[in-house]
PDB file of N, CA and C in Angstrom:
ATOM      1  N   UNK A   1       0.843  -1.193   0.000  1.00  0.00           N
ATOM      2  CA  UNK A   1       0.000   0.000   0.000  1.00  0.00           C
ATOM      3  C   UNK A   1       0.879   1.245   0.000  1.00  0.00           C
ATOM      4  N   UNK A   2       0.660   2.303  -0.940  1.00  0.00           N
ATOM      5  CA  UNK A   2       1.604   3.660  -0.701  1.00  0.00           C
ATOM      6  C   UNK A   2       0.958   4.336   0.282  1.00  0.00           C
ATOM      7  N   UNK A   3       1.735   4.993   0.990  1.00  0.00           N
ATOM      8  CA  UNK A   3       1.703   6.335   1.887  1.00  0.00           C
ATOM      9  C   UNK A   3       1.146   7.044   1.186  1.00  0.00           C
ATOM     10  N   UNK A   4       0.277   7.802   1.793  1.00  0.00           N
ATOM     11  CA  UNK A   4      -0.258   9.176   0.692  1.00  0.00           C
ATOM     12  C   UNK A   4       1.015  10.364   1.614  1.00  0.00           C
ATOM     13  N   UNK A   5       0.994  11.328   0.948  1.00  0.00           N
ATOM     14  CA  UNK A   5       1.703  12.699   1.559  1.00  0.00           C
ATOM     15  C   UNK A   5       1.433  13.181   2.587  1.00  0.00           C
ATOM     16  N   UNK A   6       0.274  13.269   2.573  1.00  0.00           N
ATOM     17  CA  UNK A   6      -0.515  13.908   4.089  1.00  0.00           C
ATOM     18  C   UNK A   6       0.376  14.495   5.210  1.00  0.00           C
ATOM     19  N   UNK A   7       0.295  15.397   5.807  1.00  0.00           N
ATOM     20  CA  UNK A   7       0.822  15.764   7.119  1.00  0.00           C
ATOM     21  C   UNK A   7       2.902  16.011   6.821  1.00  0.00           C
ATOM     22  N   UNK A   8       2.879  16.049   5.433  1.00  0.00           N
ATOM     23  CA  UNK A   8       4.709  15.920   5.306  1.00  0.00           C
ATOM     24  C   UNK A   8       4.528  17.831   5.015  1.00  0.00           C
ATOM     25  N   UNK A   9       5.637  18.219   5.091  1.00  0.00           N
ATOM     26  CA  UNK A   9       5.755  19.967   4.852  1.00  0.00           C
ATOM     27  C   UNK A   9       6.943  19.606   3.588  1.00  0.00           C
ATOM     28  N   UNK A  10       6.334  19.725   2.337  1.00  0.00           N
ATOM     29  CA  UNK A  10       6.931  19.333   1.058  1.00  0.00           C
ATOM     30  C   UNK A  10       8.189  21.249   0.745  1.00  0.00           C
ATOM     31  N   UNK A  11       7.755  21.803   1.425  1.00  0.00           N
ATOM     32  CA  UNK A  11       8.890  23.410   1.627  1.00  0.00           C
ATOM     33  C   UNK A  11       9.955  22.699   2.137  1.00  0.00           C
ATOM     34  N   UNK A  12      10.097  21.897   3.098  1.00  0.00           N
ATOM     35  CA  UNK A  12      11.425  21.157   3.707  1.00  0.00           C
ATOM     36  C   UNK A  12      12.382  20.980   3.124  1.00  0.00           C
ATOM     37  N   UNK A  13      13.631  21.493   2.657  1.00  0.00           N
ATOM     38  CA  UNK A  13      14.713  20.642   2.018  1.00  0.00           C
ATOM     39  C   UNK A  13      15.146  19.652   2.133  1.00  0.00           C
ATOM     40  N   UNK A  14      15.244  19.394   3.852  1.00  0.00           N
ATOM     41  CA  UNK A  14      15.622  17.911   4.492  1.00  0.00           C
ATOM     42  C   UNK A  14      14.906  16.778   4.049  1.00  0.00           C
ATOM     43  N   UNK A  15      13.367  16.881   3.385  1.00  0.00           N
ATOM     44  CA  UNK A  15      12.397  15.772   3.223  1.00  0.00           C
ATOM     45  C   UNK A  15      12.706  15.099   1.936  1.00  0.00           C
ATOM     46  N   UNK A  16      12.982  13.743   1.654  1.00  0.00           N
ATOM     47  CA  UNK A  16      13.423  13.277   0.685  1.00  0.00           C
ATOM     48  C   UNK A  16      11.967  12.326   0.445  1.00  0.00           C
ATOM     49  N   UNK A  17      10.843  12.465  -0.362  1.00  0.00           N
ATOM     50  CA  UNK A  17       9.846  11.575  -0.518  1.00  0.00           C
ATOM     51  C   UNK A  17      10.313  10.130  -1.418  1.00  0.00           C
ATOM     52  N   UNK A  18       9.702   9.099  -1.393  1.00  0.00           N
ATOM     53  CA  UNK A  18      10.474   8.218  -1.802  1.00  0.00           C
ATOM     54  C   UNK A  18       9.404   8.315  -3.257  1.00  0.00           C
ATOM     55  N   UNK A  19       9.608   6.932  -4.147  1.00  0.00           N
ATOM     56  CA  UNK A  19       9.098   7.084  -5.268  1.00  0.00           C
ATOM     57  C   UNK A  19       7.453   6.684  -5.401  1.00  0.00           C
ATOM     58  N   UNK A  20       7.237   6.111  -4.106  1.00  0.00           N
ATOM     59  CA  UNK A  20       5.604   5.796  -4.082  1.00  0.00           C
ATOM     60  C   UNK A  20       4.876   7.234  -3.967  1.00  0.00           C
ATOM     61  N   UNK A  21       5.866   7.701  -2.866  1.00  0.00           N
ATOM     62  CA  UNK A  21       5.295   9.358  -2.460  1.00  0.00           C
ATOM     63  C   UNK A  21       5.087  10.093  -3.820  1.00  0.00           C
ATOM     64  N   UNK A  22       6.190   9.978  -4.371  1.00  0.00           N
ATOM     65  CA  UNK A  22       5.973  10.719  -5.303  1.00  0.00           C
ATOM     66  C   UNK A  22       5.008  10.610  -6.793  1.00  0.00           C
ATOM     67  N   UNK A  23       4.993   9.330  -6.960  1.00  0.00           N
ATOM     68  CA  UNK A  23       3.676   8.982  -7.874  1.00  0.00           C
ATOM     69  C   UNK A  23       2.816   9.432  -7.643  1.00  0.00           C
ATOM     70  N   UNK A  24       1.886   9.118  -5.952  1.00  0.00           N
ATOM     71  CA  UNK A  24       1.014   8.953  -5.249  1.00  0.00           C
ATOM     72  C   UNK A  24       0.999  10.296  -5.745  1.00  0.00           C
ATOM     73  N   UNK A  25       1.718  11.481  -5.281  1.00  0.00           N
ATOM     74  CA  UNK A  25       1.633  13.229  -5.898  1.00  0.00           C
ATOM     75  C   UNK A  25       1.436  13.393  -6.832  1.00  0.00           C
ATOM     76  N   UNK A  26       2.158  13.101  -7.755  1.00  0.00           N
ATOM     77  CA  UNK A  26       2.084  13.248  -9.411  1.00  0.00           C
ATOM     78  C   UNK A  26       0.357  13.081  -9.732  1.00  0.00           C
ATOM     79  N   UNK A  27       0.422  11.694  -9.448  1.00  0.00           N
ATOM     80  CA  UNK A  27      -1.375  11.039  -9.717  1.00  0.00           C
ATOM     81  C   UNK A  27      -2.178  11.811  -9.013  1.00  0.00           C
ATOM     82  N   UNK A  28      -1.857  12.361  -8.279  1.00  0.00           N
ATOM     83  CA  UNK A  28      -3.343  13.654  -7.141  1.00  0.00           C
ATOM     84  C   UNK A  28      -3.503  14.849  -7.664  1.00  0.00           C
ATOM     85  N   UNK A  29      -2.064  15.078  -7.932  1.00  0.00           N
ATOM     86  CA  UNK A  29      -1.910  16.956  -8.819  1.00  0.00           C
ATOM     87  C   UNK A  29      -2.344  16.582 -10.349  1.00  0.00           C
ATOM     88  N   UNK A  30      -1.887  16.063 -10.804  1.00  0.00           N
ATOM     89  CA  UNK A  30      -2.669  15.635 -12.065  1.00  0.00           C
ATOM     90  C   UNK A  30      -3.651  14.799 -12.740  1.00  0.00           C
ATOM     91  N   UNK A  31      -4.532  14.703 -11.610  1.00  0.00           N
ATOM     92  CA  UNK A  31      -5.670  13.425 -12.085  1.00  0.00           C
ATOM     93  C   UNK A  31      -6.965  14.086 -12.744  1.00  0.00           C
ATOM     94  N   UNK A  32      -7.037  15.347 -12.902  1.00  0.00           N
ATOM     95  CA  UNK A  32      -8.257  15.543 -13.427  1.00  0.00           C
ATOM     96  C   UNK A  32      -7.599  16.383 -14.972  1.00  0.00           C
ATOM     97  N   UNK A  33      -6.028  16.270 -15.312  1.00  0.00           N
ATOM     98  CA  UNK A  33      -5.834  17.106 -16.668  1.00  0.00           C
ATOM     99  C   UNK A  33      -6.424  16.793 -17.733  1.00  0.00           C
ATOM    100  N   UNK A  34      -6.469  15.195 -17.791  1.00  0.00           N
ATOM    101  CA  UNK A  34      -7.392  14.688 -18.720  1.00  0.00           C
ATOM    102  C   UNK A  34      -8.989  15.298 -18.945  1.00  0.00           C
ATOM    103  N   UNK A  35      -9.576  15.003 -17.867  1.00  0.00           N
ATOM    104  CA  UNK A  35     -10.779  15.610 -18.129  1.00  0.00           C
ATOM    105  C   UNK A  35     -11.103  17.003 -18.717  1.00  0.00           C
ATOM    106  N   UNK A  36      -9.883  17.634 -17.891  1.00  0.00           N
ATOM    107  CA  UNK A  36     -10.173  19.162 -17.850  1.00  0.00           C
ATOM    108  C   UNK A  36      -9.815  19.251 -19.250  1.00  0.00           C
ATOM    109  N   UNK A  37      -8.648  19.269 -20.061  1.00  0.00           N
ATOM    110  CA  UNK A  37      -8.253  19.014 -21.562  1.00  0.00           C
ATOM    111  C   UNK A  37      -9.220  18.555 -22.084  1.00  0.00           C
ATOM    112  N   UNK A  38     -10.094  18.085 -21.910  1.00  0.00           N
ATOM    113  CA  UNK A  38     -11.218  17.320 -22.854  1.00  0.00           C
ATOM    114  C   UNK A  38     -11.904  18.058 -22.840  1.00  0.00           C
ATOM    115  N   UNK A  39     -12.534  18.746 -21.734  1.00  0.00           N
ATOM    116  CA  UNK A  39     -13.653  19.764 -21.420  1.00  0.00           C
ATOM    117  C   UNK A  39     -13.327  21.062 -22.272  1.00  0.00           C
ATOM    118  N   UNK A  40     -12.340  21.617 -22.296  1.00  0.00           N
ATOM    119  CA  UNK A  40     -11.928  22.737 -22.681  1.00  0.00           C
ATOM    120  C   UNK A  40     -11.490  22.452 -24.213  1.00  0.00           C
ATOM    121  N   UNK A  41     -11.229  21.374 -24.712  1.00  0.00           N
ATOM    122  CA  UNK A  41     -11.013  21.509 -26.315  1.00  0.00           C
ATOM    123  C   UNK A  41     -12.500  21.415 -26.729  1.00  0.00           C
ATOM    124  N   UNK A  42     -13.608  20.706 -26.083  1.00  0.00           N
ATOM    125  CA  UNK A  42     -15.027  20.670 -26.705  1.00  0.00           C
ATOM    126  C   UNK A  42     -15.255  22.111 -26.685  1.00  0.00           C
ATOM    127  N   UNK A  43     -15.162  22.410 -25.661  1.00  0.00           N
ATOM    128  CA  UNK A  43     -15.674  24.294 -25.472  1.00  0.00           C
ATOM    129  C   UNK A  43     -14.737  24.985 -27.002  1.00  0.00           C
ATOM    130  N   UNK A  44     -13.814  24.942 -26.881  1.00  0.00           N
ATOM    131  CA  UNK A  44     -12.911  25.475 -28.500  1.00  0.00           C
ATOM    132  C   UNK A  44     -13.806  24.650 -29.702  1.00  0.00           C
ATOM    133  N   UNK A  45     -13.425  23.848 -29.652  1.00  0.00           N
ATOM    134  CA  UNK A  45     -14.264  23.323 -30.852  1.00  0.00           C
ATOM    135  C   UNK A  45     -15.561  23.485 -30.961  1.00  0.00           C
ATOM    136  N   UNK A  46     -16.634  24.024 -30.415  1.00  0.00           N
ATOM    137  CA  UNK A  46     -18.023  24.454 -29.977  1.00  0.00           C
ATOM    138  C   UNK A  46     -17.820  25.626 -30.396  1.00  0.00           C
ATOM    139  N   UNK A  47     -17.203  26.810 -29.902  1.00  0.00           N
ATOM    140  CA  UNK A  47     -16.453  28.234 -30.179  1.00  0.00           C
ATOM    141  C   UNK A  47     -16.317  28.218 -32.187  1.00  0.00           C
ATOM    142  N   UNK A  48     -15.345  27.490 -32.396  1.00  0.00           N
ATOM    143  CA  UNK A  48     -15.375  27.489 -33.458  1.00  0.00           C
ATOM    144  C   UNK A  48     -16.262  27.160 -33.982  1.00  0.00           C
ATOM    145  N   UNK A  49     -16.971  26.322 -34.183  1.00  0.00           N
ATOM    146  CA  UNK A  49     -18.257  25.955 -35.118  1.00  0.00           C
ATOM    147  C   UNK A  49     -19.603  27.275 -35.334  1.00  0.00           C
ATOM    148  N   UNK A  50     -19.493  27.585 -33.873  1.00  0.00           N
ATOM    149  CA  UNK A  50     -20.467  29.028 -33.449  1.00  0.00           C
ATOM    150  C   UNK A  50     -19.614  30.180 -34.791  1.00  0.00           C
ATOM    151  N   UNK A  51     -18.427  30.383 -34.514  1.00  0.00           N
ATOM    152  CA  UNK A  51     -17.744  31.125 -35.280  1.00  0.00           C
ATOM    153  C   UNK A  51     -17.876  30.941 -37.224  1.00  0.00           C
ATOM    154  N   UNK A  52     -17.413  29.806 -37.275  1.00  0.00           N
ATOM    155  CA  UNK A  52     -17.413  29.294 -38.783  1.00  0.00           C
ATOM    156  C   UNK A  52     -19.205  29.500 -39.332  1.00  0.00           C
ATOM    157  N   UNK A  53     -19.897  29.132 -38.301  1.00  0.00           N
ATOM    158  CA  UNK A  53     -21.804  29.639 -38.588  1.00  0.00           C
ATOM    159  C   UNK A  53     -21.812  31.162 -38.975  1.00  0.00           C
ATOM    160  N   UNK A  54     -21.256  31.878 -38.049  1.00  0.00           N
ATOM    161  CA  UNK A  54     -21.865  33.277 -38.001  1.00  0.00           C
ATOM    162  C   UNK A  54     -21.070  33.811 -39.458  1.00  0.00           C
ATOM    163  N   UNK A  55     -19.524  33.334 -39.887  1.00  0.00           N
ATOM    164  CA  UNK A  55     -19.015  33.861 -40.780  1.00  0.00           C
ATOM    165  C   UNK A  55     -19.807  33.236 -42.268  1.00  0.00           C
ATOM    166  N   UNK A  56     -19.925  32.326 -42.143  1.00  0.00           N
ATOM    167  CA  UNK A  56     -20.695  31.613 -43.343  1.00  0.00           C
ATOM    168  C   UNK A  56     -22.051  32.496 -43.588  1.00  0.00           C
ATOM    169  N   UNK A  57     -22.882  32.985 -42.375  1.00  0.00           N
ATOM    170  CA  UNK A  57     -23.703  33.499 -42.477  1.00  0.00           C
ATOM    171  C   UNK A  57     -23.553  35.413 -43.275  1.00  0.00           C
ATOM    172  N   UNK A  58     -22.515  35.291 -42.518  1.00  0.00           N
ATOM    173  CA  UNK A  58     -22.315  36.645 -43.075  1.00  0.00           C
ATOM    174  C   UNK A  58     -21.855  37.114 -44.804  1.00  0.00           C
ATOM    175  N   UNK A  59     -20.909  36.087 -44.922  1.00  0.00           N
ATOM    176  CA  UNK A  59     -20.305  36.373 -46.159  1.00  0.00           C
ATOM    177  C   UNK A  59     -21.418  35.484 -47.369  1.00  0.00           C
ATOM    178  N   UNK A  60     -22.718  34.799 -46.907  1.00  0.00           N
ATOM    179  CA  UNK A  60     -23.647  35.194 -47.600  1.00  0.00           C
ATOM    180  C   UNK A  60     -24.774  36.042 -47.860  1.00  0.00           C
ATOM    181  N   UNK A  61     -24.913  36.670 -46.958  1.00  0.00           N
ATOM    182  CA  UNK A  61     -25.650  38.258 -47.272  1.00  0.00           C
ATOM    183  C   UNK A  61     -25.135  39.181 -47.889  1.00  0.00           C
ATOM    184  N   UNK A  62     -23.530  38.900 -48.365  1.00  0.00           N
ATOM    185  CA  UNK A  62     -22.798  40.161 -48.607  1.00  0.00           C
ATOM    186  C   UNK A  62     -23.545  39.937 -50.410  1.00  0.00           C
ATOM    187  N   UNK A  63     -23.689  41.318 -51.028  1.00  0.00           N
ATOM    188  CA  UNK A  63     -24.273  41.243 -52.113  1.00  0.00           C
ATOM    189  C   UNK A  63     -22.943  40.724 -53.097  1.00  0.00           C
ATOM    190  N   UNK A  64     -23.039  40.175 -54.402  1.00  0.00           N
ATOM    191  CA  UNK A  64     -22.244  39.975 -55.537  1.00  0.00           C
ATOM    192  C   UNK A  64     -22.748  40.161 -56.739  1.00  0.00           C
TER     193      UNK A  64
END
């Protein structure tokens, strides 16, 4: 079983976490990038489509 971090003062120079510690961190600080990256390229790609509509719309009203 890993140690979680809990209760360590990671400012310490003296504190040397070992490599479970440090996964265990890695995997906590970064467990939601995935999602969040997913969430936020739909929102861009949503953005754009809204965008590519309104221009399509526009540059057919323009008279020729």
């Amino acid at each position: 079983m890993v140690k979680l971090i809990s209760g360590v003062n990671l400012a310490d120079p003296a504190f040397e976490p070992t490599d479970e510690q440090l996964e265990a961190l890695f995997k906590r600080a970064f467990a939601d990038v995935g999602s969040k990256h997913r969430e936020s390229l739909a929102r861009l790609r949503a953005e754009i489509a809204r965008l590519r509509t309104e221009a399509r719309r526009r540059v057919a009203s323009v008279p020729r």
